[in-house]
PDB file of N, CA and C in Angstrom:
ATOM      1  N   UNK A   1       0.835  -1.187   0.000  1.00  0.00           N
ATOM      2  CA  UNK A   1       0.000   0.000   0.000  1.00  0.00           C
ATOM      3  C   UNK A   1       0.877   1.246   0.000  1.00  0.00           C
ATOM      4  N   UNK A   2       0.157   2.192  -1.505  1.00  0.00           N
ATOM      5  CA  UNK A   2       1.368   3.196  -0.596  1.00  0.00           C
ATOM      6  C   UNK A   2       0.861   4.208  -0.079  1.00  0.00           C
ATOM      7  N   UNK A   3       1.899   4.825   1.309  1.00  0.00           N
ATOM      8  CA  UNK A   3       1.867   5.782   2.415  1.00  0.00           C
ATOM      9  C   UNK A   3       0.798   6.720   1.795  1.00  0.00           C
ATOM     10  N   UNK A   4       0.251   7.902   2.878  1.00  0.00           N
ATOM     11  CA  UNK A   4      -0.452   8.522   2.708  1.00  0.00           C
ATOM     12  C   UNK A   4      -1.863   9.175   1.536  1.00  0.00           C
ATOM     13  N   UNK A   5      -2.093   7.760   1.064  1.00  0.00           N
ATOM     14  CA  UNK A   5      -2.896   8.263  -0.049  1.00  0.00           C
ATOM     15  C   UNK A   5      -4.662   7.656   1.007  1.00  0.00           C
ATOM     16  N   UNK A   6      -4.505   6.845   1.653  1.00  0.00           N
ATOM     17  CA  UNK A   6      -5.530   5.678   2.323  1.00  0.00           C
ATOM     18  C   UNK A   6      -5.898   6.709   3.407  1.00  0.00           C
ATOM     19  N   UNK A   7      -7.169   6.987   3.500  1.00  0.00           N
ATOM     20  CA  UNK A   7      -7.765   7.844   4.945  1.00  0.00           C
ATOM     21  C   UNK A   7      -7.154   6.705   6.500  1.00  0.00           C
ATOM     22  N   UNK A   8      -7.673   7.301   7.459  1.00  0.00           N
ATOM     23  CA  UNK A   8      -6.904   6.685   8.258  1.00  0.00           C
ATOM     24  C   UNK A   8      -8.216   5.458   8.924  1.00  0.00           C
ATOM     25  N   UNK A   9      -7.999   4.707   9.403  1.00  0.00           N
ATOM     26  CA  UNK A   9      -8.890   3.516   9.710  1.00  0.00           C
ATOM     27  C   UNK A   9      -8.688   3.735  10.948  1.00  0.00           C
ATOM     28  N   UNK A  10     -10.017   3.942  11.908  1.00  0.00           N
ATOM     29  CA  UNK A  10     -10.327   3.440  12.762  1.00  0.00           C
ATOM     30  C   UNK A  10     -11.543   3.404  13.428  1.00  0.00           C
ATOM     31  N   UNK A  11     -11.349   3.442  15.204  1.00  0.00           N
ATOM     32  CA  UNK A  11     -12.728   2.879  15.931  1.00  0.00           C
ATOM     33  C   UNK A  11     -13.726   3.743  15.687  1.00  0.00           C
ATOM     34  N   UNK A  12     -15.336   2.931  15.324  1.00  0.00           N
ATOM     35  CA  UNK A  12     -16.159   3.651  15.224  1.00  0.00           C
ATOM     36  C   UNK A  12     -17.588   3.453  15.850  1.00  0.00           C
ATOM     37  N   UNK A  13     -18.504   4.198  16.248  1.00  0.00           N
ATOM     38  CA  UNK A  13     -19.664   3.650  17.330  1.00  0.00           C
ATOM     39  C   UNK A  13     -20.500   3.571  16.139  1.00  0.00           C
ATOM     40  N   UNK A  14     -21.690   2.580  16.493  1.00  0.00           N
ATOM     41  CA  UNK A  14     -23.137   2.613  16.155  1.00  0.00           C
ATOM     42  C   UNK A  14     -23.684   2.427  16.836  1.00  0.00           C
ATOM     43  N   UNK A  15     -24.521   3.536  17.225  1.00  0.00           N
ATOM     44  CA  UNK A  15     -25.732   3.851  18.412  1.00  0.00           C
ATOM     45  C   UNK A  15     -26.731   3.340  17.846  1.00  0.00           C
ATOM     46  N   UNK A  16     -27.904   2.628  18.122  1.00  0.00           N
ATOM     47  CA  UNK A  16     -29.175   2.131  18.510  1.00  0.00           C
ATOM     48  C   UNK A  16     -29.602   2.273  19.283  1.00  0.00           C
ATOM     49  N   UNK A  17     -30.970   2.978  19.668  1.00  0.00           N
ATOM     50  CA  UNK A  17     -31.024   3.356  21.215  1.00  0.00           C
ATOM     51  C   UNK A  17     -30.348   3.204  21.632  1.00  0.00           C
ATOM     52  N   UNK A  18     -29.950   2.027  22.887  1.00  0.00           N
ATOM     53  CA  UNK A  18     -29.505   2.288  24.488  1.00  0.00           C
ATOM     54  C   UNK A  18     -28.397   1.116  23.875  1.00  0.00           C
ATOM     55  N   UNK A  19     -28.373   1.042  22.307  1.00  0.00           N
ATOM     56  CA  UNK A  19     -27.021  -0.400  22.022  1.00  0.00           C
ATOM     57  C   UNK A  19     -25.884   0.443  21.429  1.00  0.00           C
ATOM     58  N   UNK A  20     -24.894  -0.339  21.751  1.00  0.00           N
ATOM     59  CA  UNK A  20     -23.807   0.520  20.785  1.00  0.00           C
ATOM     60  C   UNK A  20     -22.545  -0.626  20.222  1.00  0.00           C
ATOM     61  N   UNK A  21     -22.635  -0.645  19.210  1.00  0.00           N
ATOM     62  CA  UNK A  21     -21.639  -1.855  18.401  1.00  0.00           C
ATOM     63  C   UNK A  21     -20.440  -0.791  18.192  1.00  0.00           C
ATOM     64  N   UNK A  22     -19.287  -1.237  18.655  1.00  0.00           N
ATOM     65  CA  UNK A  22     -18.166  -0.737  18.255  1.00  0.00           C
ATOM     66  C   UNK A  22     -17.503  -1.854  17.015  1.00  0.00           C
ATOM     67  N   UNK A  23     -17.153  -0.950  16.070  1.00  0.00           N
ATOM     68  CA  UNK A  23     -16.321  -1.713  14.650  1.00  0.00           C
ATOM     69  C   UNK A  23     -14.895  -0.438  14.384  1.00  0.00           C
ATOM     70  N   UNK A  24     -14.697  -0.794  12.874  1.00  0.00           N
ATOM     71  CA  UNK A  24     -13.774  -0.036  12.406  1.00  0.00           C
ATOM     72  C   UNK A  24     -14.023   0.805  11.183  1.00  0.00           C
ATOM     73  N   UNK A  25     -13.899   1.751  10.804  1.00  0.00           N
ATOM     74  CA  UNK A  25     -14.128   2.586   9.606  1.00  0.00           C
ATOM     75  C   UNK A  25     -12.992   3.765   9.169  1.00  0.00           C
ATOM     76  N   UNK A  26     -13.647   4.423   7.889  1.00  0.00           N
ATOM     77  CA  UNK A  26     -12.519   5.161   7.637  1.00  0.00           C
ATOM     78  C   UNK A  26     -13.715   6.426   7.768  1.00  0.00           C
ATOM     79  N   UNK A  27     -14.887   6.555   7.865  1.00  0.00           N
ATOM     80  CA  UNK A  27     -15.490   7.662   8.176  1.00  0.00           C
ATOM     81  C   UNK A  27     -15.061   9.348   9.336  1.00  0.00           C
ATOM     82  N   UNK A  28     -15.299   9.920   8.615  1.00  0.00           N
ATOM     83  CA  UNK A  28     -14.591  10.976   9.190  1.00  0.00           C
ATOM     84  C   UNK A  28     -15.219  11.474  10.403  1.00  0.00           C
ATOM     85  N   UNK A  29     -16.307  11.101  11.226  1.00  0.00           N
ATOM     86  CA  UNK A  29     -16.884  11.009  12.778  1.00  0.00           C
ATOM     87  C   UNK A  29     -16.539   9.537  13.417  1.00  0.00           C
ATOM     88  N   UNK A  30     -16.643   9.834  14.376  1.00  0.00           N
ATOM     89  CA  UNK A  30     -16.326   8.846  15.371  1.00  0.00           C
ATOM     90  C   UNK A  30     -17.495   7.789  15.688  1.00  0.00           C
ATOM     91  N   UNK A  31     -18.830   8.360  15.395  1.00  0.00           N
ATOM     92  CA  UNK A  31     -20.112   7.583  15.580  1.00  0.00           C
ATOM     93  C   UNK A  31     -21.025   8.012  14.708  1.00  0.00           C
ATOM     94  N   UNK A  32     -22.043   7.495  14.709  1.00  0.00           N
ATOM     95  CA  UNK A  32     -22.896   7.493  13.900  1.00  0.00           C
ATOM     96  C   UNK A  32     -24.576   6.686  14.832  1.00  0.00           C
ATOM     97  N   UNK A  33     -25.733   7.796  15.137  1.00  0.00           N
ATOM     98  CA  UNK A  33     -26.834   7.528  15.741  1.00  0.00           C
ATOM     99  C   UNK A  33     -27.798   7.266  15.084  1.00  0.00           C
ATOM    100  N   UNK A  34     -28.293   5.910  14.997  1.00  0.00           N
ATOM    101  CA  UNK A  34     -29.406   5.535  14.147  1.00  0.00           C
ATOM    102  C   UNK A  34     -30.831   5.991  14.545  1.00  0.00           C
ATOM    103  N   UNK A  35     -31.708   6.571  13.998  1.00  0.00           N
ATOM    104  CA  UNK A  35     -32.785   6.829  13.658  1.00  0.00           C
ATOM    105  C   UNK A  35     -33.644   5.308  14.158  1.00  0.00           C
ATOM    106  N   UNK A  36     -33.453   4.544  12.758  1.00  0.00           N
ATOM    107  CA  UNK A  36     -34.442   3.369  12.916  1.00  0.00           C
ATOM    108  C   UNK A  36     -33.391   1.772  12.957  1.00  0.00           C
ATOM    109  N   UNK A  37     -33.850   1.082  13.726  1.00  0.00           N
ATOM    110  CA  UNK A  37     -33.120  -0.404  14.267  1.00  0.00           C
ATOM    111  C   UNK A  37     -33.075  -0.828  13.340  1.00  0.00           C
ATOM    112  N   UNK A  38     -31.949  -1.409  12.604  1.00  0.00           N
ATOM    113  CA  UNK A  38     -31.419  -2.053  11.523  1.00  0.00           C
ATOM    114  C   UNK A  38     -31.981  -3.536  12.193  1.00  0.00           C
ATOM    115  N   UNK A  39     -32.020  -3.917  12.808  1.00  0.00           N
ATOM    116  CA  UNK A  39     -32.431  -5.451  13.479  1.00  0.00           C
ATOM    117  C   UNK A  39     -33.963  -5.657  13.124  1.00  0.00           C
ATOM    118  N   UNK A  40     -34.569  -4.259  13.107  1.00  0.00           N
ATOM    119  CA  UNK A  40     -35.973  -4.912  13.425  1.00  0.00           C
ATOM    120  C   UNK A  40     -36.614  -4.125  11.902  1.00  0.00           C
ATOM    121  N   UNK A  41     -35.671  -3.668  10.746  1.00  0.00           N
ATOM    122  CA  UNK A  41     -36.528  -3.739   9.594  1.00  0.00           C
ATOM    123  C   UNK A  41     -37.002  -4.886   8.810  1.00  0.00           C
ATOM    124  N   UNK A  42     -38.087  -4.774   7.861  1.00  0.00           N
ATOM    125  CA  UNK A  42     -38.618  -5.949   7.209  1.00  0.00           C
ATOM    126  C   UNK A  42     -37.652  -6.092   5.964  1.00  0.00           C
ATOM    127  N   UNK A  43     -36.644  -6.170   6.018  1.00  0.00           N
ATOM    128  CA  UNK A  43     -36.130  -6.832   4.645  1.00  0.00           C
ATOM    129  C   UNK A  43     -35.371  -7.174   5.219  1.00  0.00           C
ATOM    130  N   UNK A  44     -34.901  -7.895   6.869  1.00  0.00           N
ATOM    131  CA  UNK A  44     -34.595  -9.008   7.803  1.00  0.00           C
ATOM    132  C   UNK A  44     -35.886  -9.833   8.673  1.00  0.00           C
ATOM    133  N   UNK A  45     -36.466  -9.061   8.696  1.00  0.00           N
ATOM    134  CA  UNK A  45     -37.633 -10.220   9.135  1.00  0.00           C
ATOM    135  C   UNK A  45     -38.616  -9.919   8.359  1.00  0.00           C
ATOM    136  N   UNK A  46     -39.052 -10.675   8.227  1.00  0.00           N
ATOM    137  CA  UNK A  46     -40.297 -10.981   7.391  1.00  0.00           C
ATOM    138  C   UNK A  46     -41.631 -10.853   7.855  1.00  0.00           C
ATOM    139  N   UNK A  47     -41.513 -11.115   9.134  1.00  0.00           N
ATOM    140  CA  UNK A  47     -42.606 -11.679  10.527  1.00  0.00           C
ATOM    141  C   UNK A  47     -42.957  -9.989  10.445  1.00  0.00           C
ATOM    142  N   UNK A  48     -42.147  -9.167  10.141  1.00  0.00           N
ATOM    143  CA  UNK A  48     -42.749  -7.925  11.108  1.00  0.00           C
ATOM    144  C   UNK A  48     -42.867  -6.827   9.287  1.00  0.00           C
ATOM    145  N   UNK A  49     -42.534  -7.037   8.378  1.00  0.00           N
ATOM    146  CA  UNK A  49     -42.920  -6.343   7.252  1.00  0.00           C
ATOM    147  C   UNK A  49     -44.468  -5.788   7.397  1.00  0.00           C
ATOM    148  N   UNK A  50     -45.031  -6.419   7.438  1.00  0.00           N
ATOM    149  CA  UNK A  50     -46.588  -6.185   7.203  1.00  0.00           C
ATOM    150  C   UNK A  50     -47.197  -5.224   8.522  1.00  0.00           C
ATOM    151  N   UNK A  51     -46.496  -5.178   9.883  1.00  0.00           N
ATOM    152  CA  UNK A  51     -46.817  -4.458  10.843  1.00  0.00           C
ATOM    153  C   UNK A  51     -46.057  -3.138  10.441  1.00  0.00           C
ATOM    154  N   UNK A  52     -45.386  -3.279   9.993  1.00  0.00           N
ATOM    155  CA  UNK A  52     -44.597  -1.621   9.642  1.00  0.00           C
ATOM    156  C   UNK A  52     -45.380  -1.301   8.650  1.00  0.00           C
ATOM    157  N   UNK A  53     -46.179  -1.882   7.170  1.00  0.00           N
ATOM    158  CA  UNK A  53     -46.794  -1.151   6.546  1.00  0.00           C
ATOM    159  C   UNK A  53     -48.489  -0.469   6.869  1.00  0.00           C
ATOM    160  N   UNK A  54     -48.683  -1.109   8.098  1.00  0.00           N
ATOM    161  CA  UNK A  54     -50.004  -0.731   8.161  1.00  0.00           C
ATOM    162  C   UNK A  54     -49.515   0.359   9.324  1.00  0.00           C
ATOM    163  N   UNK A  55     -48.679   0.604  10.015  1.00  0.00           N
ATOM    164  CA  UNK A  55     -48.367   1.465  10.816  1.00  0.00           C
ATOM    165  C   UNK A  55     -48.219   2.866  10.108  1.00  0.00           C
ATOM    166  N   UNK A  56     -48.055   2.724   8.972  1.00  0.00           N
ATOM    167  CA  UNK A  56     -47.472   3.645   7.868  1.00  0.00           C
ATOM    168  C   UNK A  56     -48.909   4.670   7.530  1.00  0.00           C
ATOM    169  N   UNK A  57     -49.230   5.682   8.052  1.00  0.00           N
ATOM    170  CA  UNK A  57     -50.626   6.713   8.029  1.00  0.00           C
ATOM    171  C   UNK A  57     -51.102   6.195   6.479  1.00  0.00           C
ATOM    172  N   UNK A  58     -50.531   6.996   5.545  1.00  0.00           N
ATOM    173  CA  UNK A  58     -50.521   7.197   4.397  1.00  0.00           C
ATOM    174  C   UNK A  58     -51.070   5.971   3.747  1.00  0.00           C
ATOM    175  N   UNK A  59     -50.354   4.743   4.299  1.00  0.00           N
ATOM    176  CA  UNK A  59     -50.938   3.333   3.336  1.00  0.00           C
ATOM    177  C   UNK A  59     -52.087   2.867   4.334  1.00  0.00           C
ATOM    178  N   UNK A  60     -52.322   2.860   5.656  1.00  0.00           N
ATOM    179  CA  UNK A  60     -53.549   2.685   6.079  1.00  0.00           C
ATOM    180  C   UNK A  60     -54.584   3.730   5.637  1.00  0.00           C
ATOM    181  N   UNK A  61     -54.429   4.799   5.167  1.00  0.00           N
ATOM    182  CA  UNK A  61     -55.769   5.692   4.773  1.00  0.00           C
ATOM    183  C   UNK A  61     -55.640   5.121   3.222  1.00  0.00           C
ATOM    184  N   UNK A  62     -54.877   4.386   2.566  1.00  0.00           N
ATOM    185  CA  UNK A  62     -55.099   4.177   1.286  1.00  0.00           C
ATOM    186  C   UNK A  62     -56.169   2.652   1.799  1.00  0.00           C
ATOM    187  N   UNK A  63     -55.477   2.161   2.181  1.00  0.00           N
ATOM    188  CA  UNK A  63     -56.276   1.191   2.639  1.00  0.00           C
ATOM    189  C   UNK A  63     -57.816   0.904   2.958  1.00  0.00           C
ATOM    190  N   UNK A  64     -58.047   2.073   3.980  1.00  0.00           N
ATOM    191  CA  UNK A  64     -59.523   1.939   4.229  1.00  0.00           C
ATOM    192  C   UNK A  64     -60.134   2.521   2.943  1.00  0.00           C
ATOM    193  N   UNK A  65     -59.624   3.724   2.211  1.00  0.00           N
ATOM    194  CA  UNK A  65     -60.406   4.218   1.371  1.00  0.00           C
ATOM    195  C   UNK A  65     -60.855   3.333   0.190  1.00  0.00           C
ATOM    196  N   UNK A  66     -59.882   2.264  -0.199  1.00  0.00           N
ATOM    197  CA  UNK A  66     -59.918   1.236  -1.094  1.00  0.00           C
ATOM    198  C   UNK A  66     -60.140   0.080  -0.917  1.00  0.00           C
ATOM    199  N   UNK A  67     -60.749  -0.156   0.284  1.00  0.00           N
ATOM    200  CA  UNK A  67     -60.769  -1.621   0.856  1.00  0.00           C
ATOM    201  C   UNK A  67     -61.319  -2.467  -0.134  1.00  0.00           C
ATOM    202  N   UNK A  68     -62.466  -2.038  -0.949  1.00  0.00           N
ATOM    203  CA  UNK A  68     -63.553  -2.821  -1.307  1.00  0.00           C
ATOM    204  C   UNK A  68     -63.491  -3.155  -2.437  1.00  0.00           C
ATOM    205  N   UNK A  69     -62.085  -2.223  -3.058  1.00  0.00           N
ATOM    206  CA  UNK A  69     -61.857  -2.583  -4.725  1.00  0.00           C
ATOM    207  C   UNK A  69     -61.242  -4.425  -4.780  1.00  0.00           C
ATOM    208  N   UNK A  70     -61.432  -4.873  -5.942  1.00  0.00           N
ATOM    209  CA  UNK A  70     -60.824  -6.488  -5.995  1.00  0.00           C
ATOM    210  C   UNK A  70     -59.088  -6.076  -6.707  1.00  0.00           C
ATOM    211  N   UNK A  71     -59.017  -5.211  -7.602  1.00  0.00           N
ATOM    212  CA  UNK A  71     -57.413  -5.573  -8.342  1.00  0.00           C
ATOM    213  C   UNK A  71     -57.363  -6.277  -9.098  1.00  0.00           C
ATOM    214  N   UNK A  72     -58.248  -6.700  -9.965  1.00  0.00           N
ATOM    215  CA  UNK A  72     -58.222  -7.855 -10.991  1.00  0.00           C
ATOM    216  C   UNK A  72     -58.781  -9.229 -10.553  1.00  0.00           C
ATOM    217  N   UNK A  73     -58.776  -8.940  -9.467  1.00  0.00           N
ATOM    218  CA  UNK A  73     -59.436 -10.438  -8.924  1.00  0.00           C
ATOM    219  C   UNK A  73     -60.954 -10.487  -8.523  1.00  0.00           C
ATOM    220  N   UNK A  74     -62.030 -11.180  -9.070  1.00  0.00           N
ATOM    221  CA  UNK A  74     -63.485 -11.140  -9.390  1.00  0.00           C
ATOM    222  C   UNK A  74     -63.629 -11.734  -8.207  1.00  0.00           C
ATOM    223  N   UNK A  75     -64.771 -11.214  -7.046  1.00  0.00           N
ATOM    224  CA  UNK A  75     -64.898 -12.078  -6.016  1.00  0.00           C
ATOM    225  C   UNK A  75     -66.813 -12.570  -6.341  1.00  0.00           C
ATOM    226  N   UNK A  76     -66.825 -13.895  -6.248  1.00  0.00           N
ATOM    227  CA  UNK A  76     -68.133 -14.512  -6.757  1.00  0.00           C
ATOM    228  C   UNK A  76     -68.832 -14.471  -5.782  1.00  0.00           C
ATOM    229  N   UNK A  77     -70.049 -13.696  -6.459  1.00  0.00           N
ATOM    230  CA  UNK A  77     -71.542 -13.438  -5.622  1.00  0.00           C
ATOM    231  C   UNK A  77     -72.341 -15.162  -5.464  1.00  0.00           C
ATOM    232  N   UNK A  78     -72.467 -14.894  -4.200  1.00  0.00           N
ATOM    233  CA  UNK A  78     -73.369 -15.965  -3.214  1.00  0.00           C
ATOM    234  C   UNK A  78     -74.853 -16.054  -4.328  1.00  0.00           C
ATOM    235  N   UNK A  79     -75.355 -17.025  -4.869  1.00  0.00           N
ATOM    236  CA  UNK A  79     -76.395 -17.046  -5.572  1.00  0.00           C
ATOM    237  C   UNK A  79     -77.780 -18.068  -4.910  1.00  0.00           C
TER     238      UNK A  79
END
């Protein structure tokens, strides 16, 4: 490697609430405070995708307002 061209590598925090993972980086702060839990988004669990989208204002008012449409799919009347 040559000398001085490489930023300098080292210790760095990741805050999660009340967690904090220490690693290594070349980022120019020392830490970095997360907003939202990397552990508990849905494109790692699966189990909890569907509770984050209905939590979501915007897609529950799409929701109720559209409940009753089918989407291409014909639902058969009781005769």
């Amino acid at each position: 490697m040559k000398n001085g061209i490489h930023p300098d590598y080292k210790k760095f925090l990741i805050k999660v609430g009340s967690d904090v993972f220490e690693t290594m980086s070349t980022h120019p702060a020392g830490e970095i405070l997360m907003d939202v839990d990397f552990r508990k988004h849905p494109a790692w669990n699966k189990d909890i995708g569907n509770v984050v989208n209905q939590s979501n204002k915007s897609i529950s008012d799409f929701n109720k307002r559209f409940s009753g449409l089918s989407f291409g799919s014909q639902k058969k009347e009781a005769s």
